[in-house]
PDB file of N, CA and C in Angstrom:
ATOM      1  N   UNK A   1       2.963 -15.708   3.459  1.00  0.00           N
ATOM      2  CA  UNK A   1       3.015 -14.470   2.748  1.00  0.00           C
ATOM      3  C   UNK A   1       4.120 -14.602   1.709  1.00  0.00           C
ATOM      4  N   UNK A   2       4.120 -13.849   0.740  1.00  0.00           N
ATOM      5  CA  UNK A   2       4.819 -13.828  -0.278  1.00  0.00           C
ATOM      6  C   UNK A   2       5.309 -12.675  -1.335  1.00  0.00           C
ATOM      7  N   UNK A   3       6.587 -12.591  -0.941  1.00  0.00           N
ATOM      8  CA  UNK A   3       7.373 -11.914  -1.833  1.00  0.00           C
ATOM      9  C   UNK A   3       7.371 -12.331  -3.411  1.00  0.00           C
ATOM     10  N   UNK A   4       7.770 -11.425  -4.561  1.00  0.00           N
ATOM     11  CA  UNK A   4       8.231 -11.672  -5.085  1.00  0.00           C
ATOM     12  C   UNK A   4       8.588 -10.098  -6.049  1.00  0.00           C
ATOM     13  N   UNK A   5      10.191 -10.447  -6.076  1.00  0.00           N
ATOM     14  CA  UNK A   5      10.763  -8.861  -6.551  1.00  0.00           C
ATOM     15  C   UNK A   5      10.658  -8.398  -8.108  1.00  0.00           C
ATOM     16  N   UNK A   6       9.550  -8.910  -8.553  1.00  0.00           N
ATOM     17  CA  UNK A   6       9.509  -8.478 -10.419  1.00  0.00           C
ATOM     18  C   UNK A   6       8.075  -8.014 -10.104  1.00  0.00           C
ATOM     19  N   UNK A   7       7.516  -8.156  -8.367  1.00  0.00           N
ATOM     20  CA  UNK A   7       6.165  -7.712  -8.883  1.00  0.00           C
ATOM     21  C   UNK A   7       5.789  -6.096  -8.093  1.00  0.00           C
ATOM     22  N   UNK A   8       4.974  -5.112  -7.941  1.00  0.00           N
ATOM     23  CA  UNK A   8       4.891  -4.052  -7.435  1.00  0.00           C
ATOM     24  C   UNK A   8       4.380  -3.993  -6.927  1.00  0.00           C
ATOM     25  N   UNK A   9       3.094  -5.265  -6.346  1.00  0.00           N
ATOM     26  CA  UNK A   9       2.172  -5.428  -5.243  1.00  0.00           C
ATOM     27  C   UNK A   9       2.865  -6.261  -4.327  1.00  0.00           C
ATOM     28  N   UNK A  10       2.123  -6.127  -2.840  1.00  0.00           N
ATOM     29  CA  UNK A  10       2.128  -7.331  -2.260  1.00  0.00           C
ATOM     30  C   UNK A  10       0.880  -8.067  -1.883  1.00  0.00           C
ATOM     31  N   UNK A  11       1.498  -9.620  -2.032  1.00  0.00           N
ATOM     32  CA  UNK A  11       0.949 -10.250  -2.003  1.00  0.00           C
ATOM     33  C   UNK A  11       0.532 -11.116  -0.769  1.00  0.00           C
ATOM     34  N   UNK A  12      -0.578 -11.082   0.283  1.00  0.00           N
ATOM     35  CA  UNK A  12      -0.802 -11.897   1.446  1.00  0.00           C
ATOM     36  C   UNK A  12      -1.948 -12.493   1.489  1.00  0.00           C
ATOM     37  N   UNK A  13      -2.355 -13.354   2.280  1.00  0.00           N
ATOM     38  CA  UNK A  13      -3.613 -14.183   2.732  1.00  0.00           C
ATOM     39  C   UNK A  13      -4.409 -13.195   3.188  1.00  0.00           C
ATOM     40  N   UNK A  14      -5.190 -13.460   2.951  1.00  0.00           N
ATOM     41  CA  UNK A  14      -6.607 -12.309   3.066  1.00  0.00           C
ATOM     42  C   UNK A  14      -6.857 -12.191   4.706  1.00  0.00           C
ATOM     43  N   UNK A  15      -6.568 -13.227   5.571  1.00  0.00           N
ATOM     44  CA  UNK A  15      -6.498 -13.053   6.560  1.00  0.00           C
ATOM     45  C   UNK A  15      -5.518 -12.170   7.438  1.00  0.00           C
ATOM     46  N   UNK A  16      -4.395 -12.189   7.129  1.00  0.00           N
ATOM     47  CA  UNK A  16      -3.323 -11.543   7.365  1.00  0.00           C
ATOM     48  C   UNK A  16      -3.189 -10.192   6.739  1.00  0.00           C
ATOM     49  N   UNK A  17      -3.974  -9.785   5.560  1.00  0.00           N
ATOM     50  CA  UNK A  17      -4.308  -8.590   5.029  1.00  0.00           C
ATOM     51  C   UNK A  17      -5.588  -7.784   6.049  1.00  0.00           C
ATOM     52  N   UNK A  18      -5.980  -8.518   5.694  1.00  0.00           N
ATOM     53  CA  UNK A  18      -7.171  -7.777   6.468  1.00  0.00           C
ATOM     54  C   UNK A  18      -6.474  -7.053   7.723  1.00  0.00           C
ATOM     55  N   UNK A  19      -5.918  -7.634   8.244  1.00  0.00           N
ATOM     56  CA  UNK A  19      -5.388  -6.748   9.708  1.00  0.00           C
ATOM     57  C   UNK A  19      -4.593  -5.693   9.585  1.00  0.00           C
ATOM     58  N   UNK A  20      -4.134  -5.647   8.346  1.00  0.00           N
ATOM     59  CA  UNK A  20      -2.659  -4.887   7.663  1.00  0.00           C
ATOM     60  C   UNK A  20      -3.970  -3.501   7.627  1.00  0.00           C
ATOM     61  N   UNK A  21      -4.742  -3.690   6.532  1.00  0.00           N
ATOM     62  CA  UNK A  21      -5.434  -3.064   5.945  1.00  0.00           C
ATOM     63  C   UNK A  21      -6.068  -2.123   7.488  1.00  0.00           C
ATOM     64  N   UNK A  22      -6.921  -2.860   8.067  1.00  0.00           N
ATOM     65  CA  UNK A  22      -7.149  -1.996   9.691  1.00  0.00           C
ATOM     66  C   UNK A  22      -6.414  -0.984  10.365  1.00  0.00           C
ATOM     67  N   UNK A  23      -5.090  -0.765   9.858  1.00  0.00           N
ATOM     68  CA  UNK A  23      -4.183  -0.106  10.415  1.00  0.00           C
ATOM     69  C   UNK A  23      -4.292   0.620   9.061  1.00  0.00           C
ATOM     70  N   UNK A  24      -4.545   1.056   8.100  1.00  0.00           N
ATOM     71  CA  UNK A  24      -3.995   1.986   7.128  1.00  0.00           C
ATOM     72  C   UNK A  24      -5.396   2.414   6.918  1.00  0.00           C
ATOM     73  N   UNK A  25      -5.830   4.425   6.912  1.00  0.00           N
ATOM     74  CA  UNK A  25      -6.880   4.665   6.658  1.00  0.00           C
ATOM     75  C   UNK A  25      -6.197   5.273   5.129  1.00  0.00           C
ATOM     76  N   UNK A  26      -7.383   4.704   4.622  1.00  0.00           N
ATOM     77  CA  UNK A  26      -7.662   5.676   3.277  1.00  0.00           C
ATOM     78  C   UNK A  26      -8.428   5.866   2.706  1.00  0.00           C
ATOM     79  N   UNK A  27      -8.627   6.790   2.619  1.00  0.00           N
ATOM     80  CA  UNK A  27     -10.330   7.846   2.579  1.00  0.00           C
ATOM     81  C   UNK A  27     -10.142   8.627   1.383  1.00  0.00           C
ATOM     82  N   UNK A  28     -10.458   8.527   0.078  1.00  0.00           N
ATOM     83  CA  UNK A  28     -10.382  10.206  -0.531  1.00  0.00           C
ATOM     84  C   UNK A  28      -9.793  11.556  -0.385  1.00  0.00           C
ATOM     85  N   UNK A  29      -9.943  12.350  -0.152  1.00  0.00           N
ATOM     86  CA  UNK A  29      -8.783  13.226   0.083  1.00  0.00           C
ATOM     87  C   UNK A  29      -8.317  13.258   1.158  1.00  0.00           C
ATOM     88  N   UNK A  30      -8.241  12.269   2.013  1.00  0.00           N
ATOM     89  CA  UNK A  30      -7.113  12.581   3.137  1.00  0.00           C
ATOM     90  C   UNK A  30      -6.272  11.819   2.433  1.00  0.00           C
ATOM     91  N   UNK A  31      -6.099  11.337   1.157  1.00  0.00           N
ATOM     92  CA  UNK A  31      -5.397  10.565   0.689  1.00  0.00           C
ATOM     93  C   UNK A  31      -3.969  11.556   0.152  1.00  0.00           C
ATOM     94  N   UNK A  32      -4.177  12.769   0.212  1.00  0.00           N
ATOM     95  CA  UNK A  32      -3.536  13.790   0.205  1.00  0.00           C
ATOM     96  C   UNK A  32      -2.448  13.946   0.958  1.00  0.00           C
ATOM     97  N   UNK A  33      -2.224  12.728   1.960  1.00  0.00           N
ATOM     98  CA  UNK A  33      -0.935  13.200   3.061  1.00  0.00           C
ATOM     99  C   UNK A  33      -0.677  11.808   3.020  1.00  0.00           C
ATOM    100  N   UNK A  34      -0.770  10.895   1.856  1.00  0.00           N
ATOM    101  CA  UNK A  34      -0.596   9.500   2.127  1.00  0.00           C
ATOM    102  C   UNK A  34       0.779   9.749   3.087  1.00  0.00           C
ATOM    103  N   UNK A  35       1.523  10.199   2.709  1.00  0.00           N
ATOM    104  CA  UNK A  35       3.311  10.028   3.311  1.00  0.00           C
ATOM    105  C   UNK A  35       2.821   9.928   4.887  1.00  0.00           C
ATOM    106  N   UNK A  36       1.695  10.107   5.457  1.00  0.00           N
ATOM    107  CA  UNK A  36       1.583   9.999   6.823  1.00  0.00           C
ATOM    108  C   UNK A  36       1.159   8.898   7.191  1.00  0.00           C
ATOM    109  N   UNK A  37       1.204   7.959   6.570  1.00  0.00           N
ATOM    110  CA  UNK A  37       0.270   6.559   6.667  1.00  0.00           C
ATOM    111  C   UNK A  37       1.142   6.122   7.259  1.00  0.00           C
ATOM    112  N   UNK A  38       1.081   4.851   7.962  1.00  0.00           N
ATOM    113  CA  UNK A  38       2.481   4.148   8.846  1.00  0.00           C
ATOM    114  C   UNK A  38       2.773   3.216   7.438  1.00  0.00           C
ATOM    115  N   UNK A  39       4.240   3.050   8.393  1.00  0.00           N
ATOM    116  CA  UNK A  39       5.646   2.411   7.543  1.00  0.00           C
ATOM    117  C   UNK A  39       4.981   0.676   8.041  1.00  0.00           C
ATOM    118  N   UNK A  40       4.869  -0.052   6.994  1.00  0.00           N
ATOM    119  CA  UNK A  40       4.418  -1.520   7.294  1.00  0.00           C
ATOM    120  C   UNK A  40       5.884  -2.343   7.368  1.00  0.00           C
ATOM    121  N   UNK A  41       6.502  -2.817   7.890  1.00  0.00           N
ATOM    122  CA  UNK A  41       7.501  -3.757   8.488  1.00  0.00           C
ATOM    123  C   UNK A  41       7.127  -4.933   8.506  1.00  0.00           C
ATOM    124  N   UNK A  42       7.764  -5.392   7.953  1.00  0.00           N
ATOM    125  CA  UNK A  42       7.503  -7.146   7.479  1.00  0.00           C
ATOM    126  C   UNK A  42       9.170  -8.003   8.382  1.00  0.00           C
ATOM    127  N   UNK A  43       8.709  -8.675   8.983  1.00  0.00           N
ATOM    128  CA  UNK A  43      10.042  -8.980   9.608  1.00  0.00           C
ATOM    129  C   UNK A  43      10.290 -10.596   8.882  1.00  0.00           C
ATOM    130  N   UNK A  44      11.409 -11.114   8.584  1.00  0.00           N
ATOM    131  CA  UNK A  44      11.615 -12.182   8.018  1.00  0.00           C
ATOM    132  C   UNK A  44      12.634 -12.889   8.633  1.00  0.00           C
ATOM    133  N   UNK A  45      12.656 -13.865   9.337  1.00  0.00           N
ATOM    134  CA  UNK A  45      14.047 -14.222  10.295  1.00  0.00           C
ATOM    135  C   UNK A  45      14.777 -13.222  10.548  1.00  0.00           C
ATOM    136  N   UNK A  46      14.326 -12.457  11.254  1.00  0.00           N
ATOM    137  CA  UNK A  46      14.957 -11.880  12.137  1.00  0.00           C
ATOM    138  C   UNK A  46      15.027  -9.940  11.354  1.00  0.00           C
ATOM    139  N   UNK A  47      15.176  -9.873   9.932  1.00  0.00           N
ATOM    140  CA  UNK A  47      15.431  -9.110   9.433  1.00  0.00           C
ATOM    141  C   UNK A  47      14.323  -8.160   9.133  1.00  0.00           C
ATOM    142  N   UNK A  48      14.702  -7.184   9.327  1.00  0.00           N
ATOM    143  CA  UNK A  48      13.430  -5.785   9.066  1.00  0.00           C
ATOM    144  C   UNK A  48      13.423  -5.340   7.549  1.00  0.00           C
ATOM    145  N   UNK A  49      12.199  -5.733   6.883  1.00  0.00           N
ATOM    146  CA  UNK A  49      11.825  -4.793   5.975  1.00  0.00           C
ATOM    147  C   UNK A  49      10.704  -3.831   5.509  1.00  0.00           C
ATOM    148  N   UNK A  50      10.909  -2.691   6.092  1.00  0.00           N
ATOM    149  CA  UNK A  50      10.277  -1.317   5.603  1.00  0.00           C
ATOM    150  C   UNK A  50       9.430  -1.374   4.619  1.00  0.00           C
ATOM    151  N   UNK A  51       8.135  -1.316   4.632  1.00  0.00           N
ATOM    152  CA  UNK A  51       7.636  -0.756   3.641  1.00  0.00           C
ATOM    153  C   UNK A  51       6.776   1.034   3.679  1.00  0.00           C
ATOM    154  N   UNK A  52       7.418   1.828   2.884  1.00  0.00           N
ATOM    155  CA  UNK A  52       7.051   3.343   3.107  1.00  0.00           C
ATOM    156  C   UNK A  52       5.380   3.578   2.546  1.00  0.00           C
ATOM    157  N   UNK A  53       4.632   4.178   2.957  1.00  0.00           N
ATOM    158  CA  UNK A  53       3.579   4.534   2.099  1.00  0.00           C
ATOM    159  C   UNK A  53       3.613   4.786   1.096  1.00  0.00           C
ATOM    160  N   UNK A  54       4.777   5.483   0.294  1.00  0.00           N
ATOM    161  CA  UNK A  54       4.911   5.453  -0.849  1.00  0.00           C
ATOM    162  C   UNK A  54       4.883   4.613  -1.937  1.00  0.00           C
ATOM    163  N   UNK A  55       5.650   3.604  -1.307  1.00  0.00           N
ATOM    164  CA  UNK A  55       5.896   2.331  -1.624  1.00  0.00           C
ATOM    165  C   UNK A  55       4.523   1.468  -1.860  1.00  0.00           C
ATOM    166  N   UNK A  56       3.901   1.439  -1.347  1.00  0.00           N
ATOM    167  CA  UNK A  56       2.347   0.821  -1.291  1.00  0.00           C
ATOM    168  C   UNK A  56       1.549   1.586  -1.412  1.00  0.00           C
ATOM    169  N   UNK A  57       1.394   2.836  -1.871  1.00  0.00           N
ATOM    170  CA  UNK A  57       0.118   3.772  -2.078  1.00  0.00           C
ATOM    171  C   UNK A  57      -0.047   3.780  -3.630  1.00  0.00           C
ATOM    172  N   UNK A  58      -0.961   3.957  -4.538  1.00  0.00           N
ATOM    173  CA  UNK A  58      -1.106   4.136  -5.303  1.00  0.00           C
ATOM    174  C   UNK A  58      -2.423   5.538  -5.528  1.00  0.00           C
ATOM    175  N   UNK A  59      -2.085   6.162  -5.997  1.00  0.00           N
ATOM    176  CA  UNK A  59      -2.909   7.969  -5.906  1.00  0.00           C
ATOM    177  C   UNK A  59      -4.048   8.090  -7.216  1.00  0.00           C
ATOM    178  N   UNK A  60      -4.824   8.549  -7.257  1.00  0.00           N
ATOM    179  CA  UNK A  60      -5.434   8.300  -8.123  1.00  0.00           C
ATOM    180  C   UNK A  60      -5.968   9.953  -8.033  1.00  0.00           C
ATOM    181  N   UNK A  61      -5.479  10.820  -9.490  1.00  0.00           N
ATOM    182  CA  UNK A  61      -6.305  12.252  -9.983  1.00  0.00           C
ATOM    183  C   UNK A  61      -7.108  12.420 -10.262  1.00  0.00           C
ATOM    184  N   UNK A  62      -7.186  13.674 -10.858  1.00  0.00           N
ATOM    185  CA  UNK A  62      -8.615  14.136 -11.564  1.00  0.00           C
ATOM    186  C   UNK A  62      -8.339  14.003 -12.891  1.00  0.00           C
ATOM    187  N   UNK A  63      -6.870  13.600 -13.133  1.00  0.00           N
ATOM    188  CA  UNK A  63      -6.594  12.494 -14.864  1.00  0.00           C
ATOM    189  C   UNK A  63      -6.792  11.270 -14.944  1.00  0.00           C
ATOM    190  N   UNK A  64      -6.221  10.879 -13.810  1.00  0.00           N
ATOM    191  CA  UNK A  64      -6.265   9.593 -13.873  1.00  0.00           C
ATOM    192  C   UNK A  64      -5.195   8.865 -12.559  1.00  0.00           C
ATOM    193  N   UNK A  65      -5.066   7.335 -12.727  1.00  0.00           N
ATOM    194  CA  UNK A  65      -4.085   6.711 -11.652  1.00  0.00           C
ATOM    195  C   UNK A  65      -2.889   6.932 -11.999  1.00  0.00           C
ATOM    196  N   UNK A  66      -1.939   7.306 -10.845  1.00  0.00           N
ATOM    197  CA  UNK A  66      -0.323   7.716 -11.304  1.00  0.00           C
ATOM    198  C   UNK A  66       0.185   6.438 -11.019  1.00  0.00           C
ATOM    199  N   UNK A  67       1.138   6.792 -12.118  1.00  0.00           N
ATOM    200  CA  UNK A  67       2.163   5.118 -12.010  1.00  0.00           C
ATOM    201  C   UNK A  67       2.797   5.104 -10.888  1.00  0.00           C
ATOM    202  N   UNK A  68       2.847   3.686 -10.776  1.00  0.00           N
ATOM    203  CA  UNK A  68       3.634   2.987  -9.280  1.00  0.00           C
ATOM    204  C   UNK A  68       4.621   4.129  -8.820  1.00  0.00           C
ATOM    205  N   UNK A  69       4.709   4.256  -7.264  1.00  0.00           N
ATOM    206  CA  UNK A  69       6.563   4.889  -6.993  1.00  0.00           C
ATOM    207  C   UNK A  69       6.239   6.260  -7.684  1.00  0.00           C
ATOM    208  N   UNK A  70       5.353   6.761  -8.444  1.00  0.00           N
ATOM    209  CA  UNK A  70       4.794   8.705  -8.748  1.00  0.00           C
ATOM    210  C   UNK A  70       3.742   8.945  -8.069  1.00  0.00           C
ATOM    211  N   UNK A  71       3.932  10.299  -7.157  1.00  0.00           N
ATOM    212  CA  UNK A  71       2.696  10.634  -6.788  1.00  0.00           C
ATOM    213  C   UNK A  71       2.295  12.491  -7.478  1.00  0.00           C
ATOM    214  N   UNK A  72       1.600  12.476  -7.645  1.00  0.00           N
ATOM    215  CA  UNK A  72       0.999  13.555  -8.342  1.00  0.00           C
ATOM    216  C   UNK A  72       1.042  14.902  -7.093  1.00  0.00           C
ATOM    217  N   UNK A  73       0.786  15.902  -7.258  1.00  0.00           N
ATOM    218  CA  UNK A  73       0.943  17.027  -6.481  1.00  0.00           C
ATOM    219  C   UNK A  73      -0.557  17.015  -5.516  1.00  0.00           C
ATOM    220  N   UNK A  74      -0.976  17.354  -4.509  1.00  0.00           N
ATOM    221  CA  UNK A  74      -1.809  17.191  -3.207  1.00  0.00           C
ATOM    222  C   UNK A  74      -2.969  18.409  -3.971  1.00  0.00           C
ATOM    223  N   UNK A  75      -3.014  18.752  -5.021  1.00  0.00           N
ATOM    224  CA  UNK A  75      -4.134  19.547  -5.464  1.00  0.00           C
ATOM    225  C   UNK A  75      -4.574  18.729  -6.597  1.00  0.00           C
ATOM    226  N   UNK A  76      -4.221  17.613  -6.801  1.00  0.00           N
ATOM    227  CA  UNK A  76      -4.536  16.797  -8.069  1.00  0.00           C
ATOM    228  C   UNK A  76      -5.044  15.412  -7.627  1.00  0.00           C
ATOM    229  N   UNK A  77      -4.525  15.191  -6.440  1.00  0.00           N
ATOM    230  CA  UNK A  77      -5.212  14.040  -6.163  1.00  0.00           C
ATOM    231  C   UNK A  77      -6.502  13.438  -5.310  1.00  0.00           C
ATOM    232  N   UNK A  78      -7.345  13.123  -5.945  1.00  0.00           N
ATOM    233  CA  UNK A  78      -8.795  12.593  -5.031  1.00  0.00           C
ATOM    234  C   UNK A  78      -9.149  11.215  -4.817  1.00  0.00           C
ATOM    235  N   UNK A  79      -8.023  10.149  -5.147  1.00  0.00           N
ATOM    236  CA  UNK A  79      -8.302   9.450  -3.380  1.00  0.00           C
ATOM    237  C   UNK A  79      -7.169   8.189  -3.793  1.00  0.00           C
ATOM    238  N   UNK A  80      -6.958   7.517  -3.269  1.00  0.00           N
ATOM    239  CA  UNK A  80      -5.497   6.280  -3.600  1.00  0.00           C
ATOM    240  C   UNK A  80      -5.912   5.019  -2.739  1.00  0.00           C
ATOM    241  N   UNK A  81      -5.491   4.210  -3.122  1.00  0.00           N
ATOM    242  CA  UNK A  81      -5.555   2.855  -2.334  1.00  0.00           C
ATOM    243  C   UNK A  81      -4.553   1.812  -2.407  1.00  0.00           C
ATOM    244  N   UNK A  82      -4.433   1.165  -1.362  1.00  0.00           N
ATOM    245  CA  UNK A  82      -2.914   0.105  -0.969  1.00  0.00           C
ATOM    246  C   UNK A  82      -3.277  -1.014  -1.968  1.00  0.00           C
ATOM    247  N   UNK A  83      -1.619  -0.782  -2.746  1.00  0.00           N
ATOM    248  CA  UNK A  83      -1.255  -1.843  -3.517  1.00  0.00           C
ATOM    249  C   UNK A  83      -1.072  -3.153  -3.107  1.00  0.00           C
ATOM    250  N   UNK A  84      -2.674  -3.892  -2.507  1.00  0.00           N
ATOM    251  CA  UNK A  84      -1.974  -4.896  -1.579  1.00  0.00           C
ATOM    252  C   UNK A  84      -2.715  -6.117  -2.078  1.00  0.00           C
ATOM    253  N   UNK A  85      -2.526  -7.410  -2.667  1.00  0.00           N
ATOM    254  CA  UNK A  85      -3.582  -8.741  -3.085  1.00  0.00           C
ATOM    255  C   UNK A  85      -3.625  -9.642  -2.405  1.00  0.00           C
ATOM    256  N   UNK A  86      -4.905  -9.879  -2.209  1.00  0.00           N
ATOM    257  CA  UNK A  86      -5.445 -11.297  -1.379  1.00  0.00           C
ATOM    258  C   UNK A  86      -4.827 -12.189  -1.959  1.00  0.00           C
ATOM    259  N   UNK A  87      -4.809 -12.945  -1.179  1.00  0.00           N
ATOM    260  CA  UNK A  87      -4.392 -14.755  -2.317  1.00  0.00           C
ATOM    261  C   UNK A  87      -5.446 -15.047  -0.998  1.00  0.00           C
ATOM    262  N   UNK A  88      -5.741 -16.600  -1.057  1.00  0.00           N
ATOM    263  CA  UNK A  88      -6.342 -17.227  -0.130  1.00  0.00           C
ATOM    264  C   UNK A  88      -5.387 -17.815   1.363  1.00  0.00           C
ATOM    265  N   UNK A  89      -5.777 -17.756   1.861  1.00  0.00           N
ATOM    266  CA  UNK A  89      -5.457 -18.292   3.089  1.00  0.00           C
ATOM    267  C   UNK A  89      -4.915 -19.737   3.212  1.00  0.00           C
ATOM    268  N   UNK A  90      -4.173 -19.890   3.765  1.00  0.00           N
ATOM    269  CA  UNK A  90      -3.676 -21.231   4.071  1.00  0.00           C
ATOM    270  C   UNK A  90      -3.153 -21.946   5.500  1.00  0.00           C
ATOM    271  N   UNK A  91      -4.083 -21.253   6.042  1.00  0.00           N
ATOM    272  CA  UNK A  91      -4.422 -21.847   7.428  1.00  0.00           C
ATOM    273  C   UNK A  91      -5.414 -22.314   7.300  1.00  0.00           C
TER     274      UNK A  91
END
């Protein structure tokens, strides 16, 4: 898996996504309470890092997609999806 801090997605093996993804529903307007989605934790030798729904949600209105890290007000938004990219697998 792979970090990298200039970018706003993350980036994992499609295999290792896929399971991520199983745990996060997002449906259209229940997309409305993203903040209730679970906190994804990435542990790295030993160290915990948090990731908030916020952080990985991206919301999408009845204008249009809100920029990264903005979410639009819960009467404007109809449906969002995790900022998250396959790369291929390397197992």
């Amino acid at each position: 898996m792979g970090f990298d801090s200039f970018q706003t997605s993350v980036l994992a093996p499609s295999g290792h996504l896929n399971e991520i993804l199983k745990s996060i529903k997002l449906k259209g307007r229940e997309c409305i309470h993203y903040s209730r989605l679970p906190v994804i934790t990435f542990v790295i030798n030993g160290a915990h890092y948090p990731l908030y729904p916020e952080e990985y949600t991206i919301t999408i209105t009845r204008y249009g997609i809100d920029p990264i890290y903005e979410h639009s007000g819960e009467k404007d938004i109809v449906d969002c999806v995790a900022n998250f990219i396959p790369t291929p697998s390397t197992d």
